[in-house]
C-alpha atoms as a PDB file:
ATOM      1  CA  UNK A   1      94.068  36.194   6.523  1.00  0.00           C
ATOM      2  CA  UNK A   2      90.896  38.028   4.662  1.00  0.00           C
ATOM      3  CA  UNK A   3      88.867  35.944   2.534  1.00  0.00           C
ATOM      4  CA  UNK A   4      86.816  38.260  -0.066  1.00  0.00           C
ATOM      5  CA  UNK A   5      84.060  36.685  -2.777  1.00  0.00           C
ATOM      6  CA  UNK A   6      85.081  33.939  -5.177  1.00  0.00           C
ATOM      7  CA  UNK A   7      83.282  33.138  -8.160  1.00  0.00           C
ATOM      8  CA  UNK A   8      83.617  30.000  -9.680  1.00  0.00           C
ATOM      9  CA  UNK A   9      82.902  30.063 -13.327  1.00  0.00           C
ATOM     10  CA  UNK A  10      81.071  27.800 -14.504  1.00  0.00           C
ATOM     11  CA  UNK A  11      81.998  28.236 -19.045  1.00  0.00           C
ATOM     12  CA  UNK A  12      81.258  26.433 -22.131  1.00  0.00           C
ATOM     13  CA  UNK A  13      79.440  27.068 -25.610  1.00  0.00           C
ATOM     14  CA  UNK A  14      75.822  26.213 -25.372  1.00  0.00           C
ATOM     15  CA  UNK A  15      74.972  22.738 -25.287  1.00  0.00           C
ATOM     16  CA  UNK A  16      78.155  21.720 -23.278  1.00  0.00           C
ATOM     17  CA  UNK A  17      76.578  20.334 -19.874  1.00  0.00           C
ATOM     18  CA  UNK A  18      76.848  23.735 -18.128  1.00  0.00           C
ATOM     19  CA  UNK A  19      73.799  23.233 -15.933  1.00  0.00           C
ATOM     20  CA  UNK A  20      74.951  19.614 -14.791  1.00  0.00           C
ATOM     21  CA  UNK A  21      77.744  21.080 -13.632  1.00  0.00           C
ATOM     22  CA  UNK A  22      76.046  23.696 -11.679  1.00  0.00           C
ATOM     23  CA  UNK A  23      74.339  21.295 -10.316  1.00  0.00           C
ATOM     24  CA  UNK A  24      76.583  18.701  -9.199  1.00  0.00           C
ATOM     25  CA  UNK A  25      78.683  21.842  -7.760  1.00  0.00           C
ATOM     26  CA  UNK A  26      75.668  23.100  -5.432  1.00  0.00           C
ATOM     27  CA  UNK A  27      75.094  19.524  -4.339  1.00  0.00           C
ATOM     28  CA  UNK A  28      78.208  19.187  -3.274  1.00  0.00           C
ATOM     29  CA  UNK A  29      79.783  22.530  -2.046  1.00  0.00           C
ATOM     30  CA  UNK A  30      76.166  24.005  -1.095  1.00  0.00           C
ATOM     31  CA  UNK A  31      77.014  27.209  -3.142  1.00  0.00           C
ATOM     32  CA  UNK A  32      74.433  29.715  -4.151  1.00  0.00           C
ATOM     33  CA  UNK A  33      74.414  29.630  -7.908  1.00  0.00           C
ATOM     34  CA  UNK A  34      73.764  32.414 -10.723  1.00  0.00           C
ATOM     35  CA  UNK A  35      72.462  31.912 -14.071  1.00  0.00           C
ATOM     36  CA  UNK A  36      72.554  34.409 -16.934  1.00  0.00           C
ATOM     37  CA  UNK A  37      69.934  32.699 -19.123  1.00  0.00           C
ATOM     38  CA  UNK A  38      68.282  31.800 -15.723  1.00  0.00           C
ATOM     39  CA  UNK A  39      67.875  36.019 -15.315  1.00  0.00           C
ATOM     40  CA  UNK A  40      67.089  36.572 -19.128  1.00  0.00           C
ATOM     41  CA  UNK A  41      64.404  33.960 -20.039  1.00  0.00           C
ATOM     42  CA  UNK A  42      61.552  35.429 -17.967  1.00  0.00           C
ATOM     43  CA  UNK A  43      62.421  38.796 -19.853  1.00  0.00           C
ATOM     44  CA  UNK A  44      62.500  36.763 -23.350  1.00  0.00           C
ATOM     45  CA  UNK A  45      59.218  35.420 -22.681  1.00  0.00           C
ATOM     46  CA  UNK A  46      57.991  38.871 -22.813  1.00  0.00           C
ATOM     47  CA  UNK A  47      59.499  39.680 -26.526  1.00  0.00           C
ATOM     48  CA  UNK A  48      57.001  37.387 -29.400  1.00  0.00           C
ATOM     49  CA  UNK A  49      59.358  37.896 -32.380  1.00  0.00           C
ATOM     50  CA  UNK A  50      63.125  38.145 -30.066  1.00  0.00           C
ATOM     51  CA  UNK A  51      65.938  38.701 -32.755  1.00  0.00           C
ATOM     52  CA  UNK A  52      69.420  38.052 -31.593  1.00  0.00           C
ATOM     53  CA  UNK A  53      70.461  41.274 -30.942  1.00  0.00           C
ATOM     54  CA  UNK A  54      67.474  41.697 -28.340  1.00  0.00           C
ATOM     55  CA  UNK A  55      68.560  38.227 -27.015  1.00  0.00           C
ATOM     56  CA  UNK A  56      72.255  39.575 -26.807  1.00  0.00           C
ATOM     57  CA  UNK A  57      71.035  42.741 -25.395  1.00  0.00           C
ATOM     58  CA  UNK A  58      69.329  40.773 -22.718  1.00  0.00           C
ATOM     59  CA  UNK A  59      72.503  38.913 -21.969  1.00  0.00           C
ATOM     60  CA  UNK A  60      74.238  41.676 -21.204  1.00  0.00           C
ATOM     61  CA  UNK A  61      71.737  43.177 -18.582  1.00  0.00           C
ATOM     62  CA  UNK A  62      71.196  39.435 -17.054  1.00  0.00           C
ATOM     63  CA  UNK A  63      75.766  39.940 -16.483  1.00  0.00           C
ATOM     64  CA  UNK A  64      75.086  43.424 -14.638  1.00  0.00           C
ATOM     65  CA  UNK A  65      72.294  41.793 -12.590  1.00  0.00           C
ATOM     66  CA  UNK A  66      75.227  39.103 -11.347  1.00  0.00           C
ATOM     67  CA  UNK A  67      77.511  41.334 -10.695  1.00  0.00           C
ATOM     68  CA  UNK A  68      75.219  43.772  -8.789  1.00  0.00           C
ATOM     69  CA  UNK A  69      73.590  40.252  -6.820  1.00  0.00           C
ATOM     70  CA  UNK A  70      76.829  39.720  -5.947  1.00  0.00           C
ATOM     71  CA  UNK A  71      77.542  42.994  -5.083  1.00  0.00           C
ATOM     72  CA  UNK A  72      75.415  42.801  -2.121  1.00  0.00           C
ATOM     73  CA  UNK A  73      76.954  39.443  -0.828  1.00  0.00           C
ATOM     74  CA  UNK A  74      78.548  39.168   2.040  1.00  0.00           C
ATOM     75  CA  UNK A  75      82.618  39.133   1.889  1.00  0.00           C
ATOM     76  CA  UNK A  76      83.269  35.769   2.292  1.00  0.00           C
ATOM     77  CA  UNK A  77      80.705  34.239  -0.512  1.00  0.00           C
ATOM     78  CA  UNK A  78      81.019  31.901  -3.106  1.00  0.00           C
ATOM     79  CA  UNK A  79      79.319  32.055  -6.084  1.00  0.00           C
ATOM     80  CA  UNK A  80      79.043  29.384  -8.962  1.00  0.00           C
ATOM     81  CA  UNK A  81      78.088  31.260 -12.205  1.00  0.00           C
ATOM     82  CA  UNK A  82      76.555  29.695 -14.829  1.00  0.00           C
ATOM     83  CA  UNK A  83      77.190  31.204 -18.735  1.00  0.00           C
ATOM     84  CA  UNK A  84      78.707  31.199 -22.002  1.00  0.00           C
ATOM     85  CA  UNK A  85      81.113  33.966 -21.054  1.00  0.00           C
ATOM     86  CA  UNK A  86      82.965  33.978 -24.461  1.00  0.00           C
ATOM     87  CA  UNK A  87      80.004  36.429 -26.083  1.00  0.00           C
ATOM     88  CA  UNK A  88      81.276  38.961 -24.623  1.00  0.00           C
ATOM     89  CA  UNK A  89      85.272  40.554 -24.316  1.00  0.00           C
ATOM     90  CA  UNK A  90      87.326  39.564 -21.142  1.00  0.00           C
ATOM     91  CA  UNK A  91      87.112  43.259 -20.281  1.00  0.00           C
ATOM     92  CA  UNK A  92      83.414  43.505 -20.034  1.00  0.00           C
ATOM     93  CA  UNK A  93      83.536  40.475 -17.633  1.00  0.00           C
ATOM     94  CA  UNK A  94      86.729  42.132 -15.681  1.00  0.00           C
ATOM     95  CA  UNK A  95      84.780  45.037 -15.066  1.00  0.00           C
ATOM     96  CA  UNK A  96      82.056  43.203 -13.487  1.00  0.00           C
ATOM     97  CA  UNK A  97      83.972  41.450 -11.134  1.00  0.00           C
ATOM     98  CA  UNK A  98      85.851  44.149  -9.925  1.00  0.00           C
ATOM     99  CA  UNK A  99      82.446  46.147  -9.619  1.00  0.00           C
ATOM    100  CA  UNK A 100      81.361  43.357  -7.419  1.00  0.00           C
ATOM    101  CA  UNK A 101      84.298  42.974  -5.234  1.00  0.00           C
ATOM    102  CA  UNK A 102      85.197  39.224  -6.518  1.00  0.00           C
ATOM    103  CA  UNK A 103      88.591  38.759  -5.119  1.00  0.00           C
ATOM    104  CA  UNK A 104      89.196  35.570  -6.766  1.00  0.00           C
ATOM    105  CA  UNK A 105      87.656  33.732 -10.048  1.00  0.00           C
ATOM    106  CA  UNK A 106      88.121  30.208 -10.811  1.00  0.00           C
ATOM    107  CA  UNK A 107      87.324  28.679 -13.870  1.00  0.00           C
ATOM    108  CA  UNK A 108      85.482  25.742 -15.215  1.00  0.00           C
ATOM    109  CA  UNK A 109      86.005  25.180 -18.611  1.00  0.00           C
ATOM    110  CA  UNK A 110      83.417  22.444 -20.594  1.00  0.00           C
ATOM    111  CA  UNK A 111      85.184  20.715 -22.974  1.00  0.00           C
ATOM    112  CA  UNK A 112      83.270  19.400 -25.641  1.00  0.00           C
ATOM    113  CA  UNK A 113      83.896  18.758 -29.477  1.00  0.00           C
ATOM    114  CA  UNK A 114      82.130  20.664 -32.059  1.00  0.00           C
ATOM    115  CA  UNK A 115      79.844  17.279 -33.542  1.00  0.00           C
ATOM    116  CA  UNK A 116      78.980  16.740 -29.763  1.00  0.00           C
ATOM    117  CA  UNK A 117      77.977  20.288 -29.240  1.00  0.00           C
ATOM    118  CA  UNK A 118      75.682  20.384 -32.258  1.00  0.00           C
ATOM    119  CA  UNK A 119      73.816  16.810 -31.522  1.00  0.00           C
ATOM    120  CA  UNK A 120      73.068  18.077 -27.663  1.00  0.00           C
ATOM    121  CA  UNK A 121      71.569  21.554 -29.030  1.00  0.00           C
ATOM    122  CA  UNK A 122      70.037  19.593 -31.932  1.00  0.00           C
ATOM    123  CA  UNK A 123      68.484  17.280 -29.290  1.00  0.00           C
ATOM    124  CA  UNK A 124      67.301  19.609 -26.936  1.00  0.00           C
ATOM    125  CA  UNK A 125      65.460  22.334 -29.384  1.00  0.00           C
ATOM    126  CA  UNK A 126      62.386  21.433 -28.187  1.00  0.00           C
ATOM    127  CA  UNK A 127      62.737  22.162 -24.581  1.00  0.00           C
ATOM    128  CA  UNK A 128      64.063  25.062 -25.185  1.00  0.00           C
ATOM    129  CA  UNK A 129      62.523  28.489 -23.772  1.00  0.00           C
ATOM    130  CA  UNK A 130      61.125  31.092 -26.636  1.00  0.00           C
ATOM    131  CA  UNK A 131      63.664  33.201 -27.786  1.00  0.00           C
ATOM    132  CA  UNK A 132      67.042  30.908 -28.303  1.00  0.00           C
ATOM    133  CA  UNK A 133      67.959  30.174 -31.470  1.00  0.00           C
ATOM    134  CA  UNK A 134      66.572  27.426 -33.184  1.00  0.00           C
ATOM    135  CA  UNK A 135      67.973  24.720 -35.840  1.00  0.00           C
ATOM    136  CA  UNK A 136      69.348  27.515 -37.829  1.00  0.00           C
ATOM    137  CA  UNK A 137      72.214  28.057 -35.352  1.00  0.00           C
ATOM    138  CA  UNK A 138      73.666  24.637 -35.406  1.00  0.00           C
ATOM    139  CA  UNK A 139      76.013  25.333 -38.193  1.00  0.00           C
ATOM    140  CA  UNK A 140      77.340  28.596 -36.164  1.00  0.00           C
ATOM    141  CA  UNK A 141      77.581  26.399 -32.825  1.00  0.00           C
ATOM    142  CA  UNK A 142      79.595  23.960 -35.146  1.00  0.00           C
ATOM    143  CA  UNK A 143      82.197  27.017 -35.631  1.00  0.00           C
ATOM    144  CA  UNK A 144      81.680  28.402 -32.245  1.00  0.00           C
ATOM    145  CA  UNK A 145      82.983  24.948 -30.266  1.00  0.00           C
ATOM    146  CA  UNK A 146      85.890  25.012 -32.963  1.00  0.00           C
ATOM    147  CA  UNK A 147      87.657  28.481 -31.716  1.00  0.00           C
ATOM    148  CA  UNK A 148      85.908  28.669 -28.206  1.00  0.00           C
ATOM    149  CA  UNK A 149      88.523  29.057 -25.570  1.00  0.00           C
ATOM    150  CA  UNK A 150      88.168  29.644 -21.672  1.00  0.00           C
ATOM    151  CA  UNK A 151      87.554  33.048 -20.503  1.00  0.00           C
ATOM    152  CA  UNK A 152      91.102  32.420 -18.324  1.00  0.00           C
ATOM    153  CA  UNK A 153      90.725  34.943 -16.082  1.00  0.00           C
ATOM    154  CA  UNK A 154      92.080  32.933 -13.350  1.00  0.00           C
ATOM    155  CA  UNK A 155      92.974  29.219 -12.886  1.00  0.00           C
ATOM    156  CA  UNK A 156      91.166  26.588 -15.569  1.00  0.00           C
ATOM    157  CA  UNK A 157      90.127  23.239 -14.504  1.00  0.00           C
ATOM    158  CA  UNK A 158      89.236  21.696 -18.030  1.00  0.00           C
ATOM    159  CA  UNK A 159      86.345  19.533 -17.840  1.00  0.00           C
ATOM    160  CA  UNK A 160      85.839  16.954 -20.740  1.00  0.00           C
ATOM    161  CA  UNK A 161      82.063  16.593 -21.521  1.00  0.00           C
ATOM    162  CA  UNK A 162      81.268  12.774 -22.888  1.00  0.00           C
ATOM    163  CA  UNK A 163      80.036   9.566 -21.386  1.00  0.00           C
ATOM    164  CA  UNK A 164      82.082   9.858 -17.757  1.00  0.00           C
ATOM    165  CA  UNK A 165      82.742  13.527 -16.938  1.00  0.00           C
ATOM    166  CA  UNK A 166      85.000  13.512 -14.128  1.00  0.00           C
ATOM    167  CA  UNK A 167      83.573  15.490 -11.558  1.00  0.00           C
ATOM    168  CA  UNK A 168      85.680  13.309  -8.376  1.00  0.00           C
ATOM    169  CA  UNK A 169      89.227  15.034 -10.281  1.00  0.00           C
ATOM    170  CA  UNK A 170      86.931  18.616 -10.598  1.00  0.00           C
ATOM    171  CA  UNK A 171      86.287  18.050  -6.913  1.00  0.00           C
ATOM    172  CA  UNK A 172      89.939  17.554  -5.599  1.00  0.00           C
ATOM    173  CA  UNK A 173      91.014  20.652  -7.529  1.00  0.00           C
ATOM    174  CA  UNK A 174      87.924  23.134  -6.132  1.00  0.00           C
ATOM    175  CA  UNK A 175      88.587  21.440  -2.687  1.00  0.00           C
ATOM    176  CA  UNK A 176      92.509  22.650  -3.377  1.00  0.00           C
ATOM    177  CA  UNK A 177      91.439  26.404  -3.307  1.00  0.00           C
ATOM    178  CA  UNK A 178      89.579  26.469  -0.385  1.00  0.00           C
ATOM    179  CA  UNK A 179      90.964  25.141   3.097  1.00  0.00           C
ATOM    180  CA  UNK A 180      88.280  23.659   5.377  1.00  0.00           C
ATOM    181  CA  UNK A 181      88.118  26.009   7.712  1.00  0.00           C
ATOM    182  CA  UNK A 182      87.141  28.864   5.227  1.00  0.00           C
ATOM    183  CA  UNK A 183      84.373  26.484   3.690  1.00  0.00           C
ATOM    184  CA  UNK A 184      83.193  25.841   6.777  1.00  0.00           C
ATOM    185  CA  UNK A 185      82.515  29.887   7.158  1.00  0.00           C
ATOM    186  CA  UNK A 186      80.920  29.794   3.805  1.00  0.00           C
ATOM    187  CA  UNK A 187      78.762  26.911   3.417  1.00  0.00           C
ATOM    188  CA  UNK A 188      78.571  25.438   7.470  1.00  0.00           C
ATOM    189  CA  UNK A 189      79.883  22.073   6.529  1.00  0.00           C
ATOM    190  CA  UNK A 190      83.205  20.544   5.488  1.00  0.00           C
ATOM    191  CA  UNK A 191      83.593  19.513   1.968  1.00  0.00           C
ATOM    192  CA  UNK A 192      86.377  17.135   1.626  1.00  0.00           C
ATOM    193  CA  UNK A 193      89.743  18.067   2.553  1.00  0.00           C
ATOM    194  CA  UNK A 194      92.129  20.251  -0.071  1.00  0.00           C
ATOM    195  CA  UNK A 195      94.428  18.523  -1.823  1.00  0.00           C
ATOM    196  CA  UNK A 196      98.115  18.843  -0.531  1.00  0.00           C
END
């Protein structure tokens, strides 16, 4: 059997525990991870008055740096990617991944409510980098996390976001698409075993 790339999508509107994710996710899987605002910010940093348009136009070129990245991977690779994919069409994304020779996507969907949304942006404004939008937003991230919907592009594991996320069930169900063997190619260590 040939095993090409896999992508493991890591979605959600801002604010909805993305990046703990990702990072529970390379702990335990030891996959490479991409970041779209990870690729934009040093860019941002560069633009003193940033208006969202420039910001979106950033966003864009930080997707086509992903999907050339991955690309250049290997065949077998797995790559967790890290971004609110619903700000741009399911076609742009398609296109990307099909560029990059991603055989598979999987889907990790952050579900959060809108009033939890806005409090974690709300709380975090100050740490965040020059260039996001600022307090003014909140009221457009309260609509956004009312209509925001996977990118489904693949098979959804929906991840609640509150006081216990459940990453043991998000385990069982990443574990379930890839058999031992093949992790074992990927990563050189055994995760735990999929889930019959």
């Amino acid at each position: 059997m040939t095993y090409g790339k896999k992508l493991v999508l890591v979605n959600g509107v801002p604010a909805s525990g993305k990046s703990t994710v990702v990072r529970h996710l390379t702990d335990r899987f030891n996959w490479p991870s991409l970041s779209v605002d990870d690729i934009k910010e040093p860019f941002m940093a560069h633009y003193p008055d940033l208006d969202r348009d420039t910001n979106r136009q950033l966003g864009r070129a930080a997707c086509q740096v992903i999907g050339s990245i991955v690309s250049q991977a290997p065949s077998k690779c797995v790559y967790v990617v890290d971004a609110w994919f619903g700000f741009q069409p399911s076609a742009f994304w398609q296109a990307i991944f099909e560029q990059a020779g991603v055989e598979q996507v999987l889907e990790i969907w952050n579900e959060i409510s809108p009033d939890q949304a806005v409090a974690r942006y709300g709380a975090r404004l100050h740490e965040r980098k020059h260039g996001h939008p600022g307090e003014d937003y909140l009221p457009e991230l309260y609509k956004l996390a009312q209509r925001a919907k996977p990118l489904a592009l693949g098979p959804v594991y929906e991840l609640a976001q509150g006081k216990h996320v459940d990453y043991a069930g998000l385990d069982r169900w990443l574990s379930g698409w890839f058999s031992s063997s093949v992790t074992q190619v990927i990563n050189g260590h055994h995760p735990s075993q999929p889930v019959s």
